[in-house]
Each structure stands twice: as C-alpha cells, then as structure tokens.
PDB file of N, CA and C in Angstrom:
ATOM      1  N   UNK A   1     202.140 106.599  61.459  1.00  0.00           N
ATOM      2  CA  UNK A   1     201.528 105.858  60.396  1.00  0.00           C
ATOM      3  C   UNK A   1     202.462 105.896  59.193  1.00  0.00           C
ATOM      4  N   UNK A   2     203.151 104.617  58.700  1.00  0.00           N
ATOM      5  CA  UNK A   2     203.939 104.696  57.407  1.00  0.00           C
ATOM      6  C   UNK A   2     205.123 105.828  57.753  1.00  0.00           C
ATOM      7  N   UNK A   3     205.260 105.699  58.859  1.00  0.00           N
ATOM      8  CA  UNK A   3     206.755 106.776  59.085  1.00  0.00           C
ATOM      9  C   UNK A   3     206.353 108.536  59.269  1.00  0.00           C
ATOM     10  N   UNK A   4     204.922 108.593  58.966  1.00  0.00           N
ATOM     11  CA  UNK A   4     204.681 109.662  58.989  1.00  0.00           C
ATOM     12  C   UNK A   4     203.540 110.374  59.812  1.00  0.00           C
ATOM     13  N   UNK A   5     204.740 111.765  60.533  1.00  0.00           N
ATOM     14  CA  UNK A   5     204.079 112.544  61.877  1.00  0.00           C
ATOM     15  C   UNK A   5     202.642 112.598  61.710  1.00  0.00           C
ATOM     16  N   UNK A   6     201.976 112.997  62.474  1.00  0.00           N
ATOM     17  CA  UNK A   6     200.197 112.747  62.457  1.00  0.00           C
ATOM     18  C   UNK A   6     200.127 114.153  61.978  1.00  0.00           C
ATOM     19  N   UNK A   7     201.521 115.525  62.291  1.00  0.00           N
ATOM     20  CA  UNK A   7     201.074 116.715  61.338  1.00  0.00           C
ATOM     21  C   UNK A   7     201.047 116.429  59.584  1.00  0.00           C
ATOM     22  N   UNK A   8     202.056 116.149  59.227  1.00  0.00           N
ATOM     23  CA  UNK A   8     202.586 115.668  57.958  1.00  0.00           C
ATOM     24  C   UNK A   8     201.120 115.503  57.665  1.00  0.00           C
ATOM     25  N   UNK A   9     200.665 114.013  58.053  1.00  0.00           N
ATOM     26  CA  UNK A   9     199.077 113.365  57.644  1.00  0.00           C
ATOM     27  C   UNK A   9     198.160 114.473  57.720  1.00  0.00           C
ATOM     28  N   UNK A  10     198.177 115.042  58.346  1.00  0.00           N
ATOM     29  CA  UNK A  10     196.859 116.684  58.724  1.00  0.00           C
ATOM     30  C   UNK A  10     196.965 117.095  57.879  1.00  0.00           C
ATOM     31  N   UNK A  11     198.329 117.960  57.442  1.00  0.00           N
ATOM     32  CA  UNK A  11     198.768 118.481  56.550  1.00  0.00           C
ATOM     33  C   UNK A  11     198.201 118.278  55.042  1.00  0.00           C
ATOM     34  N   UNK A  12     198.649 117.090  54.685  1.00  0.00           N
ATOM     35  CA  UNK A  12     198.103 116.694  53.423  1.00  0.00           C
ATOM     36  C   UNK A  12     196.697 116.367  53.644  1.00  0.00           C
ATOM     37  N   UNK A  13     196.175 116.019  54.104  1.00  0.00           N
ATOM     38  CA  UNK A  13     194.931 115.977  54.330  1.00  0.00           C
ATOM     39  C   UNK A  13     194.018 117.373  53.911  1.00  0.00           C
ATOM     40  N   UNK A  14     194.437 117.963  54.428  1.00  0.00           N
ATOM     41  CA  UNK A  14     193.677 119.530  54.429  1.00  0.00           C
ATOM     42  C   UNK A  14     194.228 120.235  53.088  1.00  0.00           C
ATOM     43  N   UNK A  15     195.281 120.088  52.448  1.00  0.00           N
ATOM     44  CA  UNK A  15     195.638 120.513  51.606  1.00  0.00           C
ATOM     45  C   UNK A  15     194.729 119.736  50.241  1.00  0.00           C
ATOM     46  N   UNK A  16     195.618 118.651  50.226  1.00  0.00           N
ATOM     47  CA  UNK A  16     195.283 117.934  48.966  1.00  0.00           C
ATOM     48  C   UNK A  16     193.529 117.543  49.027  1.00  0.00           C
ATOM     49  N   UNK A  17     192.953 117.316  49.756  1.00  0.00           N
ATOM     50  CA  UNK A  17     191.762 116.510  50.101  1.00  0.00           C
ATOM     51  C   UNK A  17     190.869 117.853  50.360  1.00  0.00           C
ATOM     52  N   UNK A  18     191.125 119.108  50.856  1.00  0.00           N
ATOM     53  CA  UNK A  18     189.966 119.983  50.608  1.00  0.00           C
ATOM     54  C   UNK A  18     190.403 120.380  49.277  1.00  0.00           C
ATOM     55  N   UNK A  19     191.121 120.672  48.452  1.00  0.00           N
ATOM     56  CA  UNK A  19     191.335 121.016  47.388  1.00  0.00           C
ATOM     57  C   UNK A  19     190.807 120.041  46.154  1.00  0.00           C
ATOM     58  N   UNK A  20     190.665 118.565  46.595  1.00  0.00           N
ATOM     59  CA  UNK A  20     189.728 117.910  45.751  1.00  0.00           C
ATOM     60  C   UNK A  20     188.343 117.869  46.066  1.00  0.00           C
ATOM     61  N   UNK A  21     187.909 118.175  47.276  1.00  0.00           N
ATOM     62  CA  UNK A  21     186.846 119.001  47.425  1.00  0.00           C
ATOM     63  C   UNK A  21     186.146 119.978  47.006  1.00  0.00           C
ATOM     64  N   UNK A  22     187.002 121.012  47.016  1.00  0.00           N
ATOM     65  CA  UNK A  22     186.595 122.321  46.497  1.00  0.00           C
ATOM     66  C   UNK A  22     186.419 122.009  44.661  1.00  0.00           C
ATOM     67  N   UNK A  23     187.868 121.448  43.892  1.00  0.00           N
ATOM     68  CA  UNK A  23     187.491 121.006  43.095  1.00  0.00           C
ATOM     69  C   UNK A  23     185.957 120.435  42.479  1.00  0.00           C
ATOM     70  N   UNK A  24     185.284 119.506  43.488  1.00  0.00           N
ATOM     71  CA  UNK A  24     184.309 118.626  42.975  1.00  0.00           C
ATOM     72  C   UNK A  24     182.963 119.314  43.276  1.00  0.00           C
ATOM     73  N   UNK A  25     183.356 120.534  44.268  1.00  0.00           N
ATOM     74  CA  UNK A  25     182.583 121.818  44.401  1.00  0.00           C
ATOM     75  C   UNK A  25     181.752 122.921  43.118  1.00  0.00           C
ATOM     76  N   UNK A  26     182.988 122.599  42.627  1.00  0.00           N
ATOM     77  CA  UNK A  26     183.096 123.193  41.330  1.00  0.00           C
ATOM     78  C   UNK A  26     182.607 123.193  40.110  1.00  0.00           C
ATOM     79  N   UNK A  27     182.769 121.497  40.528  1.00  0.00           N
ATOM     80  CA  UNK A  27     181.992 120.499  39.291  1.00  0.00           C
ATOM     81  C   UNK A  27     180.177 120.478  39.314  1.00  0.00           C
ATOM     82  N   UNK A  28     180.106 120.606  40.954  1.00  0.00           N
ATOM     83  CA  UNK A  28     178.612 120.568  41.136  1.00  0.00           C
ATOM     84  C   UNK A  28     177.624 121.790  40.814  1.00  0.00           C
ATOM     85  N   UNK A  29     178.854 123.365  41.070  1.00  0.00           N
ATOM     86  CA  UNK A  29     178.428 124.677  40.375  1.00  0.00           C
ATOM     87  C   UNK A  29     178.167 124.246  38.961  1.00  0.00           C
ATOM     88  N   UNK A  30     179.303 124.015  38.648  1.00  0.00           N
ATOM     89  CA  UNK A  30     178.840 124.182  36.649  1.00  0.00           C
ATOM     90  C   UNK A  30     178.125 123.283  36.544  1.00  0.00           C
ATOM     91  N   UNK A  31     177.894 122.296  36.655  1.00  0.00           N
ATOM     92  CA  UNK A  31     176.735 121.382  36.049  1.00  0.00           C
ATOM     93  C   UNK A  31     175.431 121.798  36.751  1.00  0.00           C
ATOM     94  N   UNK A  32     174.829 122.232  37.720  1.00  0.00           N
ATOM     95  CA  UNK A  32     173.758 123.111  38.090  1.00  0.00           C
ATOM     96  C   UNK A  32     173.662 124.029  37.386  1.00  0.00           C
ATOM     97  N   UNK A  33     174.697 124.905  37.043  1.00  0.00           N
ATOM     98  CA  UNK A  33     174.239 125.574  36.048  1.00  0.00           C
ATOM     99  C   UNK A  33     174.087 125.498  34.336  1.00  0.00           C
ATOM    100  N   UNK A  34     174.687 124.200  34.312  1.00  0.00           N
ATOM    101  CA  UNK A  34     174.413 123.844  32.704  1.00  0.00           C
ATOM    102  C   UNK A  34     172.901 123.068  32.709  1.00  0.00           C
ATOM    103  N   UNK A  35     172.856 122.254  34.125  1.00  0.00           N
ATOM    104  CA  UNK A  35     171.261 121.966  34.017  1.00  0.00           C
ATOM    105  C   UNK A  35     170.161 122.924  33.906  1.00  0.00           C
ATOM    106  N   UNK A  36     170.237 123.781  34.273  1.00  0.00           N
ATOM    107  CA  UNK A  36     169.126 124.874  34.605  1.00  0.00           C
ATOM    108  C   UNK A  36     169.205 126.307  33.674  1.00  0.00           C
ATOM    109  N   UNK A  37     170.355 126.102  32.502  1.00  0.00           N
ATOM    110  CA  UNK A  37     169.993 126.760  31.576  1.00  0.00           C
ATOM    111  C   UNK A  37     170.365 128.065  31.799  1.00  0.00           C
ATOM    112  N   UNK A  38     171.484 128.443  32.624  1.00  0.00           N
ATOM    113  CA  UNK A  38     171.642 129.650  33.551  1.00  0.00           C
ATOM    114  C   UNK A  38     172.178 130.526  32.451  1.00  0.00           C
ATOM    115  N   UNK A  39     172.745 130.443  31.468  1.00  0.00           N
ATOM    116  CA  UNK A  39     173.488 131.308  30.447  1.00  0.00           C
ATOM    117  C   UNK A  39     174.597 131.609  31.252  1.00  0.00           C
ATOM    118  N   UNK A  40     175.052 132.590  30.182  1.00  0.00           N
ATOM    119  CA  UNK A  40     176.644 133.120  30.694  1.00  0.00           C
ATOM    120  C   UNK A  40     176.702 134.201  32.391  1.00  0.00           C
ATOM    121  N   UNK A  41     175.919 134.350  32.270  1.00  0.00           N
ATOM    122  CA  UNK A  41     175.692 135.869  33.236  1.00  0.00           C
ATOM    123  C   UNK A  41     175.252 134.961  34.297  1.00  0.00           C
ATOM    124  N   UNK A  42     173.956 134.075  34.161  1.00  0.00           N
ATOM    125  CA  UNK A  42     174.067 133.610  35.421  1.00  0.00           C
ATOM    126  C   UNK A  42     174.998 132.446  35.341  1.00  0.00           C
ATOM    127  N   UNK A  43     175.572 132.033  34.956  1.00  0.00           N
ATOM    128  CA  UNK A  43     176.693 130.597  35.559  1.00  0.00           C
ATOM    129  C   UNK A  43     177.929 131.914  36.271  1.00  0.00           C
ATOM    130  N   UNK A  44     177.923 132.863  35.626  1.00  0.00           N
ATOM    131  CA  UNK A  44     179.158 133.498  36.180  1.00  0.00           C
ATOM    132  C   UNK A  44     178.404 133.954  38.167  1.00  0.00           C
ATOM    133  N   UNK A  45     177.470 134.439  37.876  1.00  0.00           N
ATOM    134  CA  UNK A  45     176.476 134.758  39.102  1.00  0.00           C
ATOM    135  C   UNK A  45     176.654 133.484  40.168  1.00  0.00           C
ATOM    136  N   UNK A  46     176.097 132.210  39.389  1.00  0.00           N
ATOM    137  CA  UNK A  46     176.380 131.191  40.560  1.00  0.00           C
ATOM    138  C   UNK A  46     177.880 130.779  40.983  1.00  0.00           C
ATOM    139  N   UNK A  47     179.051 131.349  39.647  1.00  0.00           N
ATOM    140  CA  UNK A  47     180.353 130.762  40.168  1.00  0.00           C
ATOM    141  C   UNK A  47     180.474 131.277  41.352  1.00  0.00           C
ATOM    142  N   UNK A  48     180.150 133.512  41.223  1.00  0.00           N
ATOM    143  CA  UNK A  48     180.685 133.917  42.365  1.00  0.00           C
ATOM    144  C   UNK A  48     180.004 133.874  43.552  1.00  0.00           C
ATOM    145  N   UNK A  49     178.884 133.585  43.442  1.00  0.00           N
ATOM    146  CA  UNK A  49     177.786 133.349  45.104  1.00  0.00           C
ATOM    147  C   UNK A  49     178.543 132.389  45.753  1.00  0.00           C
ATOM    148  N   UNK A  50     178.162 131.081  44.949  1.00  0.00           N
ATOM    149  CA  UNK A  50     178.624 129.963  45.313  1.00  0.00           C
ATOM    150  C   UNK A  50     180.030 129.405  45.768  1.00  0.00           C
ATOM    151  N   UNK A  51     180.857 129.758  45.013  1.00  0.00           N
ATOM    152  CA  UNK A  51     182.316 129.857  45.328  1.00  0.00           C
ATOM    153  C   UNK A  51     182.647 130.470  46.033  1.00  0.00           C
ATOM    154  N   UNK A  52     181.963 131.759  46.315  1.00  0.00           N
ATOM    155  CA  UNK A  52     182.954 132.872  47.354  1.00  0.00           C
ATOM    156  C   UNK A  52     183.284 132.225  48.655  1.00  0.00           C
ATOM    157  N   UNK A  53     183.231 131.185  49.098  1.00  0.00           N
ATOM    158  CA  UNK A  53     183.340 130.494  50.302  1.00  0.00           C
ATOM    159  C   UNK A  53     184.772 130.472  49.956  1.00  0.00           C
ATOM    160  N   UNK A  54     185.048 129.655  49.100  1.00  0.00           N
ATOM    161  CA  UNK A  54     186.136 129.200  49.019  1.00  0.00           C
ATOM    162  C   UNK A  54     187.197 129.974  48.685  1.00  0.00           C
ATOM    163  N   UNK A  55     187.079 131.041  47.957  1.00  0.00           N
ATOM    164  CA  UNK A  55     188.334 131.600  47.976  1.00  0.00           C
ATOM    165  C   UNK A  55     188.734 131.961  49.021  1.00  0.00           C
ATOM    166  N   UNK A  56     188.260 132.314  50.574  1.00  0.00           N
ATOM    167  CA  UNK A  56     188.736 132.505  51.517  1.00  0.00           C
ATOM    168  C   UNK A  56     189.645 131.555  51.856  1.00  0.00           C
ATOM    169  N   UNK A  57     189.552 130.081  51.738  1.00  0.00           N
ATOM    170  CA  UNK A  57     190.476 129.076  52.109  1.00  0.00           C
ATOM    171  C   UNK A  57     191.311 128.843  51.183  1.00  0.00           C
ATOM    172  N   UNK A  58     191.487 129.638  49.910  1.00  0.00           N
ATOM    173  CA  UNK A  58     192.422 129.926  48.724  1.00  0.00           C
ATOM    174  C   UNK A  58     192.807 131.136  49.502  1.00  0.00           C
ATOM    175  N   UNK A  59     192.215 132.132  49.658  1.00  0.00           N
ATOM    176  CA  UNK A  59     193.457 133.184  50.049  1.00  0.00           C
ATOM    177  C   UNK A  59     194.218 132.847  51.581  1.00  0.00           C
ATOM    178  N   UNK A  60     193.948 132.202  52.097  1.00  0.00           N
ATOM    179  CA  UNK A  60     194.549 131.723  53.443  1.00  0.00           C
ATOM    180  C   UNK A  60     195.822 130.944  52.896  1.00  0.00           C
ATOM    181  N   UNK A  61     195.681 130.482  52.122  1.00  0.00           N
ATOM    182  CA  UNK A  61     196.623 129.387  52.044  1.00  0.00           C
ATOM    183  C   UNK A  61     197.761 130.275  50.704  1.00  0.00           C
ATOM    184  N   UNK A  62     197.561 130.995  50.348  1.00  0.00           N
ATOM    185  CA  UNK A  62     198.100 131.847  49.765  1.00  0.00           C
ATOM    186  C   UNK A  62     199.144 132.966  50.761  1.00  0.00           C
ATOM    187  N   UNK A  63     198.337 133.487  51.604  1.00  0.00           N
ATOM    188  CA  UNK A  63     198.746 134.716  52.410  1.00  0.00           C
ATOM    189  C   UNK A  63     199.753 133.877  53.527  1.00  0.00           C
ATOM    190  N   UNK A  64     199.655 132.483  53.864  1.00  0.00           N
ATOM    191  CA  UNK A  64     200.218 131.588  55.088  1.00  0.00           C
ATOM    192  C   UNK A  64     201.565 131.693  53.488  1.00  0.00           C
ATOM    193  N   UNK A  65     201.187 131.316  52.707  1.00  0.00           N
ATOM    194  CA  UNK A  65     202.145 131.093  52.030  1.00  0.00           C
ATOM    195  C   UNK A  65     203.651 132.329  51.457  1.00  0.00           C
ATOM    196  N   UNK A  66     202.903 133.447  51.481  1.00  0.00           N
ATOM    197  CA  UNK A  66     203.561 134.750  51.037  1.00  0.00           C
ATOM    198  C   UNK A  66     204.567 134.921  52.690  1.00  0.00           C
ATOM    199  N   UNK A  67     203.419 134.850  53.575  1.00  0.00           N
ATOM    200  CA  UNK A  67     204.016 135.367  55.056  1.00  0.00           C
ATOM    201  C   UNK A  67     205.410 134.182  55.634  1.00  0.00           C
ATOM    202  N   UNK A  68     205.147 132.874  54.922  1.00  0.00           N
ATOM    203  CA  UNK A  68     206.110 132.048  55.837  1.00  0.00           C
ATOM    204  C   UNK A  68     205.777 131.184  57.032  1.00  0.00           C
ATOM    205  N   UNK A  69     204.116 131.612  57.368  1.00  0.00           N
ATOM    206  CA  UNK A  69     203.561 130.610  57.897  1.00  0.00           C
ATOM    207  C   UNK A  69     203.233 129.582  58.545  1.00  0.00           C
TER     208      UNK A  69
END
C-alpha cells in the first residue's frame, strides 16, 4: 500500500493510533471527573484506577525500546 510493507502500516498503526487513543482516553478521565465534581484527590484516584491499563502499553513500549526490541 503506497510503497509501504503491511509491517511498516501495523507498525504505525499501533503506535501512533493507540496513542491517540489512549490520549482521547484521557480526555474522557478528566472530563468525568470535572463533571462529577471529583476534586483533586479524587480526579487523581480516577487518573490512577482508570489509566493503570495503560501504562502497561507505555511501559512495553518503553522496555521494547531500552532492550532493542
């Protein structure tokens, strides 16, 4: 496709495209918690419940990255 391997396409795909994901993930934490009045303690509460998914696919891509991967 456009000269480019179907990994290449995976590649960016999973990179750039869960990362605007996770991004818009993000967006849907804080504004749940600006709707619902959570204060500081709980917006920090829902960042880390809610988010902790994701840093696993942040530290993966970190540790693939340190190791050479």
């Amino acid at each position: 496709m456009f000269g480019f391997t179907e990994e290449q396409v995976s590649h960016f795909g999973v990179t750039f495209g869960l990362a605007a994901f996770i991004g818009y993930m993000l967006f849907i934490v804080w504004n749940l918690a600006r709707k619902s009045n959570a204060g500081r303690f709980g917006t920090f509460v829902l960042f880390f419940v809610l988010a902790f998914g994701m840093l696993g696919f942040i530290a993966k891509a970190i540790i693939q990255w340190v190791l050479g991967i």
